[in-house]
C-alpha atoms as a PDB file:
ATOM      1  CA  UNK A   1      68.659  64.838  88.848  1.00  0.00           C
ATOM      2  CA  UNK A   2      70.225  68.319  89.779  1.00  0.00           C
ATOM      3  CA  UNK A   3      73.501  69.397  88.266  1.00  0.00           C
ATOM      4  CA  UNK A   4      76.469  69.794  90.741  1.00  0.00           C
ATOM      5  CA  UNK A   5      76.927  73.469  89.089  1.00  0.00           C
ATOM      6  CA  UNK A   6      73.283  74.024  90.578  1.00  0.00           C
ATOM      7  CA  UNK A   7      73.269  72.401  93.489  1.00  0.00           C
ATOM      8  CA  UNK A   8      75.936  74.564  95.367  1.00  0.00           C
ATOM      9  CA  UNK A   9      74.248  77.376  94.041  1.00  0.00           C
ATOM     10  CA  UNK A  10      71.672  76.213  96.246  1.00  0.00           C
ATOM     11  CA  UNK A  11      73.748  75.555  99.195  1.00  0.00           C
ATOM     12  CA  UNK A  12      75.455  78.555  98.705  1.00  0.00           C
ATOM     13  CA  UNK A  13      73.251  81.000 100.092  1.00  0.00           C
ATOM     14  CA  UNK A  14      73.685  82.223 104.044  1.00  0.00           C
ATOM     15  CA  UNK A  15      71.425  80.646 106.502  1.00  0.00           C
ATOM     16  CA  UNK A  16      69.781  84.218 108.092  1.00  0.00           C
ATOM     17  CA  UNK A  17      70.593  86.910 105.325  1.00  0.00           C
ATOM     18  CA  UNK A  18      68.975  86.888 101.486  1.00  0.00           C
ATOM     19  CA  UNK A  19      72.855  87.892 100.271  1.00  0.00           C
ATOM     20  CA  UNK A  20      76.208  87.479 101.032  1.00  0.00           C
ATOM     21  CA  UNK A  21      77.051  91.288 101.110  1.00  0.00           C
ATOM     22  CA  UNK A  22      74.228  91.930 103.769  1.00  0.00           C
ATOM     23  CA  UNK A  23      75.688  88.626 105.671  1.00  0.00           C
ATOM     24  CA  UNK A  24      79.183  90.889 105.441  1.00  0.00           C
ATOM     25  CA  UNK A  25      77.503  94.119 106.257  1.00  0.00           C
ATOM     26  CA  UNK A  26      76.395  92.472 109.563  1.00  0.00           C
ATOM     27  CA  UNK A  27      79.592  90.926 110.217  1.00  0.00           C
ATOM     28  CA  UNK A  28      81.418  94.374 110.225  1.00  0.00           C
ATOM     29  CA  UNK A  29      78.565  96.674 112.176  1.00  0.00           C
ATOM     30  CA  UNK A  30      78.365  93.689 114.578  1.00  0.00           C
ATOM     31  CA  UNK A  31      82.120  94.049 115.131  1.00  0.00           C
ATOM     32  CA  UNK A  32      82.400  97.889 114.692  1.00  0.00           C
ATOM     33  CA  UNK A  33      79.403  97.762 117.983  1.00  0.00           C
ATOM     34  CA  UNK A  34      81.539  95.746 119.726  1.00  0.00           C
ATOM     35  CA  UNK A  35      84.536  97.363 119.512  1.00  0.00           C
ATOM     36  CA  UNK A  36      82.540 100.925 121.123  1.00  0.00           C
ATOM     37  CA  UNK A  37      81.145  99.126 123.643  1.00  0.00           C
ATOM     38  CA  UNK A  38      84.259  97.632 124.932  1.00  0.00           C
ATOM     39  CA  UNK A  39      85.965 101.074 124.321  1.00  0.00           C
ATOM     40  CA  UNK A  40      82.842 102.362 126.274  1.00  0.00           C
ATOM     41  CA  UNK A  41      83.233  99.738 128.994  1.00  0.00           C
ATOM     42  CA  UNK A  42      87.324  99.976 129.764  1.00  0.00           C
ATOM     43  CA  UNK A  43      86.858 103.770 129.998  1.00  0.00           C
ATOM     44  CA  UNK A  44      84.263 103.002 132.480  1.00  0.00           C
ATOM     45  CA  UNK A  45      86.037 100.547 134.938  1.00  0.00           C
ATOM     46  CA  UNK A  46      89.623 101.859 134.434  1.00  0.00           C
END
């Protein structure tokens, strides 16, 4: 049987990314590229 200590060691781990810190890393570009291309898009159309 697995230890609980071990177990959410296991579960744990992000779905996509190896890490948490490259999970965050994406997180902030993702939302730093959004932000310019709204920016981008209200200077547009205004």
């Amino acid at each position: 049987m697995i230890p609980t200590e071990e177990k959410e060691d296991q579960n744990s781990q992000p779905p996509l990314f190896g890490s948490w810190p490259k999970a965050y890393w994406f997180v902030v570009l993702f939302f730093v590229a959004e932000v310019v291309l709204f920016y981008f898009f209200t200077k547009l159309y205004s």
